[in-house]
N, C-alpha and C. Protein backbone atom coordinates (compact mmCIF):
# COMPACT_ATOMS: atom_id res chain seq x y z
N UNK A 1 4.46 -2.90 20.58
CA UNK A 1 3.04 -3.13 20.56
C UNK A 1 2.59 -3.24 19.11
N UNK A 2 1.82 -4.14 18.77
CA UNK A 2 0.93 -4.53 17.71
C UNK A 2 -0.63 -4.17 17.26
N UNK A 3 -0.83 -3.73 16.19
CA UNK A 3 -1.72 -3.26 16.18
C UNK A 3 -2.52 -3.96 15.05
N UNK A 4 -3.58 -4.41 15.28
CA UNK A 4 -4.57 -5.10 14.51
C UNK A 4 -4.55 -5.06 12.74
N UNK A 5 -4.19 -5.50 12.12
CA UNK A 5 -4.28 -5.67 10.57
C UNK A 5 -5.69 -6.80 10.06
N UNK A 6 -6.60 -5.57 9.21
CA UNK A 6 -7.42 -6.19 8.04
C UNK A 6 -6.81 -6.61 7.07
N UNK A 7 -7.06 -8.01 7.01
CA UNK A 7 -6.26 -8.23 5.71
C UNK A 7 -7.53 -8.27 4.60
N UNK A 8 -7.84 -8.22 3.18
CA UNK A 8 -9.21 -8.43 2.49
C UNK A 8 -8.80 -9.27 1.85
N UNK A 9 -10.00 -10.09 2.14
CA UNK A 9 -10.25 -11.37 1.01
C UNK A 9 -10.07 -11.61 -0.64
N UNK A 10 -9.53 -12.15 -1.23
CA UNK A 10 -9.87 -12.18 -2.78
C UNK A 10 -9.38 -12.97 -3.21
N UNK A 11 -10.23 -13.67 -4.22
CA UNK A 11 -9.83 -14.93 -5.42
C UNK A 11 -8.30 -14.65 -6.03
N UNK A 12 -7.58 -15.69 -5.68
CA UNK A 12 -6.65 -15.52 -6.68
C UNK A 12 -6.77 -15.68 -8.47
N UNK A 13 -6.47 -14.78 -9.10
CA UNK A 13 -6.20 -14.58 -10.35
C UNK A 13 -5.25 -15.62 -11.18
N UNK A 14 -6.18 -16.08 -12.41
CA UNK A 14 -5.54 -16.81 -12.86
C UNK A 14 -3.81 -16.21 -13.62
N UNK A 15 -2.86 -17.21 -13.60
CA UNK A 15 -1.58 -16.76 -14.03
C UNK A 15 -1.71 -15.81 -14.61
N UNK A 16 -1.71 -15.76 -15.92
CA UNK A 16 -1.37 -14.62 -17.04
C UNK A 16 -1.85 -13.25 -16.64
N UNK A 17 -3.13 -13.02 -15.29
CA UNK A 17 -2.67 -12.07 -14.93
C UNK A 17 -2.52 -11.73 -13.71
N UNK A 18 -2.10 -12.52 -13.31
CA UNK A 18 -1.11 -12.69 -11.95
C UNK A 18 0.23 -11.91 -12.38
N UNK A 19 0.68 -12.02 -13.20
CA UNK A 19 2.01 -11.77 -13.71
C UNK A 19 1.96 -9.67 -14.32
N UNK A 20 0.89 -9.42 -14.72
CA UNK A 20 0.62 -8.08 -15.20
C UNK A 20 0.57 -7.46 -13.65
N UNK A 21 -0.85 -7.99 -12.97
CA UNK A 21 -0.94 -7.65 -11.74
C UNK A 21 0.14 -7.00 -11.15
N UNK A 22 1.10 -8.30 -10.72
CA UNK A 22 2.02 -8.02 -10.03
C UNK A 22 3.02 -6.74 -10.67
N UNK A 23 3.49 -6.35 -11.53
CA UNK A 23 3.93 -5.88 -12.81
C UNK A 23 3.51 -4.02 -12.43
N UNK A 24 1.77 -4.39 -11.96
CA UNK A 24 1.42 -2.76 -11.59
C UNK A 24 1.69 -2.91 -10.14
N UNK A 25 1.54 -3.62 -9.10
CA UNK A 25 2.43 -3.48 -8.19
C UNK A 25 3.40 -3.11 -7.62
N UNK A 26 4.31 -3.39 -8.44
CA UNK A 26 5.82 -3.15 -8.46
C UNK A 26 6.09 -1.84 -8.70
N UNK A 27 5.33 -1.02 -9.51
CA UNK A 27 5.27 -0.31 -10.26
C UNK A 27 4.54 0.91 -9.33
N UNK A 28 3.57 0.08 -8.63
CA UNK A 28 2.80 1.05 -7.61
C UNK A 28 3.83 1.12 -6.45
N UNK A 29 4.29 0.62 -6.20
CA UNK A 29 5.27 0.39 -4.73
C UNK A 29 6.31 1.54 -4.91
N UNK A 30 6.85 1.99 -6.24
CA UNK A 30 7.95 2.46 -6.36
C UNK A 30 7.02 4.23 -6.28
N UNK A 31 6.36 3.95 -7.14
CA UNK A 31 5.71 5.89 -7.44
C UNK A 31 5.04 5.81 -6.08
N UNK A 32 4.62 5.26 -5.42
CA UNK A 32 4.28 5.35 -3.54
C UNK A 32 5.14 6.15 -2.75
N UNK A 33 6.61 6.23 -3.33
CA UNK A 33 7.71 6.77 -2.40
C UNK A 33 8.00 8.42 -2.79
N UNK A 34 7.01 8.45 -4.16
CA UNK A 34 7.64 9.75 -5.11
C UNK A 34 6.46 10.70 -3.99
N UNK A 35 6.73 12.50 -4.18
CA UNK A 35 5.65 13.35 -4.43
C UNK A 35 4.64 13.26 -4.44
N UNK A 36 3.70 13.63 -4.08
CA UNK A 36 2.57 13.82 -4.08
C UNK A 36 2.40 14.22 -5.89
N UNK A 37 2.38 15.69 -5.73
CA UNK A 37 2.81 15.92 -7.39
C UNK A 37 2.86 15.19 -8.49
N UNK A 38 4.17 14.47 -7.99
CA UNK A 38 4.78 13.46 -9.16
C UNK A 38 3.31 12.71 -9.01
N UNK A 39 3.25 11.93 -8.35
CA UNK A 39 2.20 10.52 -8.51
C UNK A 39 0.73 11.23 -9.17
N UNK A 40 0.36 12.19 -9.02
CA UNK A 40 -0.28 12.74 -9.83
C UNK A 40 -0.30 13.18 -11.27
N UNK A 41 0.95 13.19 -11.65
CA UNK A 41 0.97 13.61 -12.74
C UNK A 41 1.25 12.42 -13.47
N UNK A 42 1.77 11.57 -12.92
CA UNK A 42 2.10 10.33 -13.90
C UNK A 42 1.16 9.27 -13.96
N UNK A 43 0.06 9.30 -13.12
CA UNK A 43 -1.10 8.65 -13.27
C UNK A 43 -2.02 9.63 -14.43
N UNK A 44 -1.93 10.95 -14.16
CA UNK A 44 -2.82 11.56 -15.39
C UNK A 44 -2.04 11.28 -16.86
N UNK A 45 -0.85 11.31 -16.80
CA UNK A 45 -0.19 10.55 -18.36
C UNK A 45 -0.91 9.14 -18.58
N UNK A 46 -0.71 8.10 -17.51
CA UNK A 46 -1.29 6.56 -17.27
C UNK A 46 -2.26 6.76 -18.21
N UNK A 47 -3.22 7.93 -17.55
CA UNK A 47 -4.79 7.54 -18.00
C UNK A 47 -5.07 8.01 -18.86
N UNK A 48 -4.54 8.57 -20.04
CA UNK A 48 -4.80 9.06 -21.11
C UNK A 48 -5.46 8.12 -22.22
N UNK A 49 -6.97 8.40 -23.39
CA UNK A 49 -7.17 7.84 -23.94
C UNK A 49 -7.95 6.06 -23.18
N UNK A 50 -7.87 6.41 -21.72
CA UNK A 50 -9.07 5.49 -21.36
C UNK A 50 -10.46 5.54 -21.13
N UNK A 51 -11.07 4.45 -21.55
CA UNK A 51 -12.60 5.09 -20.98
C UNK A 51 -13.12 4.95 -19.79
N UNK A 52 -14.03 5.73 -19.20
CA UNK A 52 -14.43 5.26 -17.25
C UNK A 52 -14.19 4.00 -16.99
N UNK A 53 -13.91 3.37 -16.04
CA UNK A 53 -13.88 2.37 -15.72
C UNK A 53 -15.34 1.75 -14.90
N UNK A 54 -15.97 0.49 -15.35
CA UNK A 54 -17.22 0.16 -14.23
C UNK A 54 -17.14 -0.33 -13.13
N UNK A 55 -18.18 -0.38 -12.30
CA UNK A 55 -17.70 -0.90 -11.09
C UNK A 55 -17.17 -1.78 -10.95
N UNK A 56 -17.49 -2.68 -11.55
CA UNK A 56 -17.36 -4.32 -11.81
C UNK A 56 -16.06 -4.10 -12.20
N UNK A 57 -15.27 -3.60 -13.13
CA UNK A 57 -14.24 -3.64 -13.43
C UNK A 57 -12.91 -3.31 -12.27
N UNK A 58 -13.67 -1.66 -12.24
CA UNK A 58 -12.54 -1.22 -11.04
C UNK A 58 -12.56 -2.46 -9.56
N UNK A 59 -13.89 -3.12 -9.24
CA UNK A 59 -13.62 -4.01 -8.03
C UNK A 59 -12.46 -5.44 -8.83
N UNK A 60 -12.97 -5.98 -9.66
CA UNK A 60 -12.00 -6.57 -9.95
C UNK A 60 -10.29 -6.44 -10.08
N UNK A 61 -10.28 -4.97 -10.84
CA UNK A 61 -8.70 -4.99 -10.30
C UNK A 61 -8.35 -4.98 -9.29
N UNK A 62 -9.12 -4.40 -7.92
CA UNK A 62 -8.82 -4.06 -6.70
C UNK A 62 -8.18 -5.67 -6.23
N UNK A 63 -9.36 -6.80 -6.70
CA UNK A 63 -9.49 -7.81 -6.05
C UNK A 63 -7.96 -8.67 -6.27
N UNK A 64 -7.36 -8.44 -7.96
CA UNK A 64 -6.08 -8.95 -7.89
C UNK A 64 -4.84 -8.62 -7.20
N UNK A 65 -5.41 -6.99 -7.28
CA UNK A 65 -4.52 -6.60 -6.11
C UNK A 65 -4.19 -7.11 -4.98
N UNK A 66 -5.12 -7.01 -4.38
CA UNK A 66 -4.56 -7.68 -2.92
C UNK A 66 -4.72 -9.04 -2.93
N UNK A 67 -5.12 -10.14 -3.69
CA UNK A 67 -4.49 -11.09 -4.54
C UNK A 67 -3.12 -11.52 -4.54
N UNK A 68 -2.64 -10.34 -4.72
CA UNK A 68 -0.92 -10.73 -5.29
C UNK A 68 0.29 -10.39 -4.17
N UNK A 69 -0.72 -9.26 -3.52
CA UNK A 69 0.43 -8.58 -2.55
C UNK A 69 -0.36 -8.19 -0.92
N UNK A 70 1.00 -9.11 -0.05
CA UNK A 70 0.13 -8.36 1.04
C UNK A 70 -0.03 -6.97 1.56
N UNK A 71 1.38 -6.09 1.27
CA UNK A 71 1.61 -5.24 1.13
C UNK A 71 0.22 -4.22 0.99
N UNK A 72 -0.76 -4.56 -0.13
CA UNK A 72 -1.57 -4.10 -0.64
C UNK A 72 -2.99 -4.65 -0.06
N UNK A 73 -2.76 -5.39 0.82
CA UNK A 73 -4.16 -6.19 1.21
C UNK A 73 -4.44 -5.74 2.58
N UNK A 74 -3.10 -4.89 3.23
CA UNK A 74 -2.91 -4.43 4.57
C UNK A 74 -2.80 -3.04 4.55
N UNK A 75 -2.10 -2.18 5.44
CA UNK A 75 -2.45 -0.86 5.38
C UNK A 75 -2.14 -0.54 3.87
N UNK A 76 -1.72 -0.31 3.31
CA UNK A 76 -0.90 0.04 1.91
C UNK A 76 -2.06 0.19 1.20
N UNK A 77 -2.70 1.76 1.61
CA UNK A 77 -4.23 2.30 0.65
C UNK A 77 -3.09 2.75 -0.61
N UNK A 78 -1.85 3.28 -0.09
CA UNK A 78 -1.82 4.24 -1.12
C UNK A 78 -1.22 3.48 -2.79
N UNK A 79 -0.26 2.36 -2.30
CA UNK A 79 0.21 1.31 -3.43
C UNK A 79 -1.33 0.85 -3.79
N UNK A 80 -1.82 0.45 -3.31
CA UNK A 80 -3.41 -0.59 -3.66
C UNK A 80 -4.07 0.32 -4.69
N UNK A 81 -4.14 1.47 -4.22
CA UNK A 81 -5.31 2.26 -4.84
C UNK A 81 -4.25 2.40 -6.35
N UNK A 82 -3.35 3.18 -6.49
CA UNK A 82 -2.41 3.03 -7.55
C UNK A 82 -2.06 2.02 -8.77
N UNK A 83 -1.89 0.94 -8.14
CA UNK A 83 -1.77 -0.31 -8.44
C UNK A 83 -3.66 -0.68 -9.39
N UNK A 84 -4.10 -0.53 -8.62
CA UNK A 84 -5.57 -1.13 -8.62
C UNK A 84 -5.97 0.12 -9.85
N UNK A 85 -5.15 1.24 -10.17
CA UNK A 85 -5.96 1.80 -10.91
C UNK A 85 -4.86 1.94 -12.19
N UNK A 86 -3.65 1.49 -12.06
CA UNK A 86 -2.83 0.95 -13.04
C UNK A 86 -3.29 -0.44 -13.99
N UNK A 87 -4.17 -1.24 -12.92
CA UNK A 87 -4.20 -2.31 -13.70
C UNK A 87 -5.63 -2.13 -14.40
N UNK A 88 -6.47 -1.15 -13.87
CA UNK A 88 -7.63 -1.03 -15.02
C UNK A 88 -7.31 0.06 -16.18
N UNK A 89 -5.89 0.41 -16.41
CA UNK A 89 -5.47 0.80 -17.28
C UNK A 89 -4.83 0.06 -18.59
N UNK A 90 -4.47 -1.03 -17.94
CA UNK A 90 -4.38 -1.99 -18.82
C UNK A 90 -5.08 -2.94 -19.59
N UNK A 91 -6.57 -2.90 -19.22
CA UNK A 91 -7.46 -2.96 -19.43
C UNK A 91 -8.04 -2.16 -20.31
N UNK A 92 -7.75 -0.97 -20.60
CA UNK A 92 -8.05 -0.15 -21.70
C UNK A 92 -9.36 1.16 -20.59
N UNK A 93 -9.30 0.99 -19.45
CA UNK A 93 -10.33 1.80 -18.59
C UNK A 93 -9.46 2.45 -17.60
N UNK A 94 -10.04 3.30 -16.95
CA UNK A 94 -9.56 4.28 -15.33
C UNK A 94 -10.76 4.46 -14.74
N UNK A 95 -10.67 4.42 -13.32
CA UNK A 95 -11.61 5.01 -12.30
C UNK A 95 -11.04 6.39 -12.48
N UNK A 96 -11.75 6.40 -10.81
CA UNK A 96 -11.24 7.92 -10.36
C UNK A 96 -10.27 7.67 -9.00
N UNK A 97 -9.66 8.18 -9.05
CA UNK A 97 -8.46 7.61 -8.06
C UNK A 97 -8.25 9.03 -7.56
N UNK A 98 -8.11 9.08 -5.99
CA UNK A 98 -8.48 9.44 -4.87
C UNK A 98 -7.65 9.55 -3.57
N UNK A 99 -7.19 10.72 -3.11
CA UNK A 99 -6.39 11.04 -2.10
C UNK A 99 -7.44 11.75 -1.19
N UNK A 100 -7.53 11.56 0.20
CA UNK A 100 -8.27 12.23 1.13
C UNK A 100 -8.16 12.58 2.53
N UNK A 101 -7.80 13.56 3.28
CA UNK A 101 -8.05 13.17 4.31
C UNK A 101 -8.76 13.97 5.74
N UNK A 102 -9.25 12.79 6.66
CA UNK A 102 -10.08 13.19 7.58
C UNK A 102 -9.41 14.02 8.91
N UNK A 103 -10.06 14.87 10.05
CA UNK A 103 -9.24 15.47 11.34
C UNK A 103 -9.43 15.32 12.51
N UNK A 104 -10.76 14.65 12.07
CA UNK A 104 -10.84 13.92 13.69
C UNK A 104 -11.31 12.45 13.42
N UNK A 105 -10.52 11.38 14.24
CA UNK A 105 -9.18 11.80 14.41
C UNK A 105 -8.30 11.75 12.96
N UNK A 106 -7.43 12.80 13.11
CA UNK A 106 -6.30 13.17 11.78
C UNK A 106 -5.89 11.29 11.02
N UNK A 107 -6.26 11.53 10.00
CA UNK A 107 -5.90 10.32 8.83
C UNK A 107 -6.05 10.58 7.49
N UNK A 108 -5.18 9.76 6.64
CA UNK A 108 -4.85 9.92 5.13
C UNK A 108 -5.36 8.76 4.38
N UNK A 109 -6.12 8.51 3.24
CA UNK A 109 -6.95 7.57 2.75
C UNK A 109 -6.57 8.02 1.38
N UNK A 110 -6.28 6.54 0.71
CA UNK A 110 -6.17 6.64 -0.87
C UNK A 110 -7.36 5.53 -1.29
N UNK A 111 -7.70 5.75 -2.15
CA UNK A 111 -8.93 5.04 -2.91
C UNK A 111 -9.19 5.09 -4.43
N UNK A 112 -9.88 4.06 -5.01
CA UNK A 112 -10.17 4.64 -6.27
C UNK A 112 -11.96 4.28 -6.00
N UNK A 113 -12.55 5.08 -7.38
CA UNK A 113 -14.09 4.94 -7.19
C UNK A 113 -14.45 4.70 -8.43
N UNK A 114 -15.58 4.30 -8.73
CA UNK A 114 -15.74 4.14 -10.18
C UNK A 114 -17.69 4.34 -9.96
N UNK A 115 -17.90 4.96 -11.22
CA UNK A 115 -19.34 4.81 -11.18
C UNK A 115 -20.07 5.93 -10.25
N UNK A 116 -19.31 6.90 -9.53
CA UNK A 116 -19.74 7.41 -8.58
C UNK A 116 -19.43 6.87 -7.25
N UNK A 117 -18.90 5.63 -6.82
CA UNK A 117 -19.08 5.26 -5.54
C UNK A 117 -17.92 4.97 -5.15
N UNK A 118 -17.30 4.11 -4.18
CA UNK A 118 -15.82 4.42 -3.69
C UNK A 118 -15.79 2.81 -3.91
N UNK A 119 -14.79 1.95 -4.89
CA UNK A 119 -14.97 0.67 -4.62
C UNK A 119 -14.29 -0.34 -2.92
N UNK A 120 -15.23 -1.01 -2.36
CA UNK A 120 -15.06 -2.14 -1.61
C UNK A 120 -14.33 -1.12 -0.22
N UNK A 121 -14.68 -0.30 -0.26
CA UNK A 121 -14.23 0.78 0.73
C UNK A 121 -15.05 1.00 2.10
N UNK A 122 -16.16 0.55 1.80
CA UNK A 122 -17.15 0.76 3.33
C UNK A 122 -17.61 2.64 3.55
N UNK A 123 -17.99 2.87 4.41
CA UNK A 123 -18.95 3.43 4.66
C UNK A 123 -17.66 4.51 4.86
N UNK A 124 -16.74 4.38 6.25
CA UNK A 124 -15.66 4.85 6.56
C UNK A 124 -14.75 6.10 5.49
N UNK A 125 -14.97 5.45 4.57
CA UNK A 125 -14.43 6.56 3.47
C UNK A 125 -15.36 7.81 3.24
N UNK A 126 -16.20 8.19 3.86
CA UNK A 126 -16.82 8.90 3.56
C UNK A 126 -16.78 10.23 4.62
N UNK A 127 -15.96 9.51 5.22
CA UNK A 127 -15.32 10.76 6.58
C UNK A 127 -14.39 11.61 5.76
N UNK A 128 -13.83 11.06 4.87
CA UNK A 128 -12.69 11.32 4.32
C UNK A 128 -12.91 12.43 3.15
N UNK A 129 -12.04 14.06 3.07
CA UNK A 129 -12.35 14.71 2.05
C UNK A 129 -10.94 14.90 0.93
N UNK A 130 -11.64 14.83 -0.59
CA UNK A 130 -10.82 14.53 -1.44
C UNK A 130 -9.61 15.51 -1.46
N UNK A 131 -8.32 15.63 -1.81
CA UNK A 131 -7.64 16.30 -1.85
C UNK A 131 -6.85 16.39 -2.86
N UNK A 132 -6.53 15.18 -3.63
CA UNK A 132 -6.08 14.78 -4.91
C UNK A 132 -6.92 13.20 -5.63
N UNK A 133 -7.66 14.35 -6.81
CA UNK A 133 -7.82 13.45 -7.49
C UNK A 133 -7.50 13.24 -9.33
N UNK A 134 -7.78 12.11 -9.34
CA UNK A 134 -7.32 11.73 -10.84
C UNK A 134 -8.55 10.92 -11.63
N UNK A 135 -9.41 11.97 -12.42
CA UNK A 135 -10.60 11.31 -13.20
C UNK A 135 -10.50 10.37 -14.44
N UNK A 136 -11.12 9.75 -14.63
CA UNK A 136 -11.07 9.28 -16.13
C UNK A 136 -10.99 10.39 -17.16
N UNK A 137 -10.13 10.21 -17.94
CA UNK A 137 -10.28 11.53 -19.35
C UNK A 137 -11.95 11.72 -19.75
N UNK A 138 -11.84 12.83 -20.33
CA UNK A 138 -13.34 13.30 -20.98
C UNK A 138 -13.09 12.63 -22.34
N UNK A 139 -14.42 12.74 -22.55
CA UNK A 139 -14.57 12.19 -24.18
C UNK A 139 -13.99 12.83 -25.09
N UNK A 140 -13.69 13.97 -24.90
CA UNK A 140 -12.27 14.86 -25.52
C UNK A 140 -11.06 14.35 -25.52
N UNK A 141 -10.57 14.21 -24.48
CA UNK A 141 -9.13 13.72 -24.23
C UNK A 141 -9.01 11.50 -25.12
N UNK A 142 -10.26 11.10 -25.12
CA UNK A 142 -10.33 10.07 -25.44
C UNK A 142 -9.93 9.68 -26.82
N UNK A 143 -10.75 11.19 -27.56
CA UNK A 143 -11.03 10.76 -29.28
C UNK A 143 -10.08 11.53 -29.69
N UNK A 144 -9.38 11.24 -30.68
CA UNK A 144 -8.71 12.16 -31.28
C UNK A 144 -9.37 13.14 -32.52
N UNK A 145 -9.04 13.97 -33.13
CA UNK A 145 -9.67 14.89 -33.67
C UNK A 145 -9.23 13.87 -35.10
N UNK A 146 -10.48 14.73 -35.96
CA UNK A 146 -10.13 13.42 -37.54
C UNK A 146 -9.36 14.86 -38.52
């Protein structure tokens, strides 16, 4: 039996970063399989020395994301959200990236948010309570001391 797949819409990205994109993909696919733990901790290394990310920004990476991979355009919150917050790292920014989950009925939701709000996520995420998250650095962690 088959069960219904959303796939989400999005502009494909021109080459040059089609090729990065994919790059945090790959990259997201693999730390997807690690720990809980682990993927936490190596996204808080990731995000070191970035500044918040805006909405506008964080939806845009989302958008190459699933862009590049279906993997990521279909159930795969947890590569997408990863991925999607790898590539606004390359960018020189981070959201807030987001593990959650709801009990009735029992489900697991990865996301990133930026700005306060959950990007391109719908209403639905809001059933959902955080359990691991990963903020943008403080303006501490950003500047270095002179």
């Amino acid at each position: 039996m088959s069960s219904p797949e959303t796939l989400f819409e999005a502009t494909r990205p021109p080459w040059r970063t089609r090729v990065a994109v994919r790059a945090a993909v790959g990259v997201a696919l693999l730390l997807s399989h690690l720990p809980p733990r682990r993927i936490r901790r190596v996204l808080q290394l990731a995000r070191r020395g970035a500044a918040p990310a805006t909405f506008n920004q964080a939806r845009a990476a989302r958008s190459a994301v699933i862009a590049v991979s279906l993997t990521c355009a279909g159930k795969g919150c947890l590569p997408r959200s990863i991925a999607t917050a790898l590539v606004c790292r390359t960018r020189g920014v981070w959201p807030t990236w987001r593990v959650g989950a709801r009990t009735a009925p029992f489900s697991a939701h990865a996301w990133v948010e930026a700005e306060g709000r959950a990007v391109d996520e719908g209403e639905q995420v809001l059933a959902f309570r955080p359990l691991m998250t990963v903020e943008p650095p403080d303006r501490q962690e950003r500047e270095p001391e002179c």
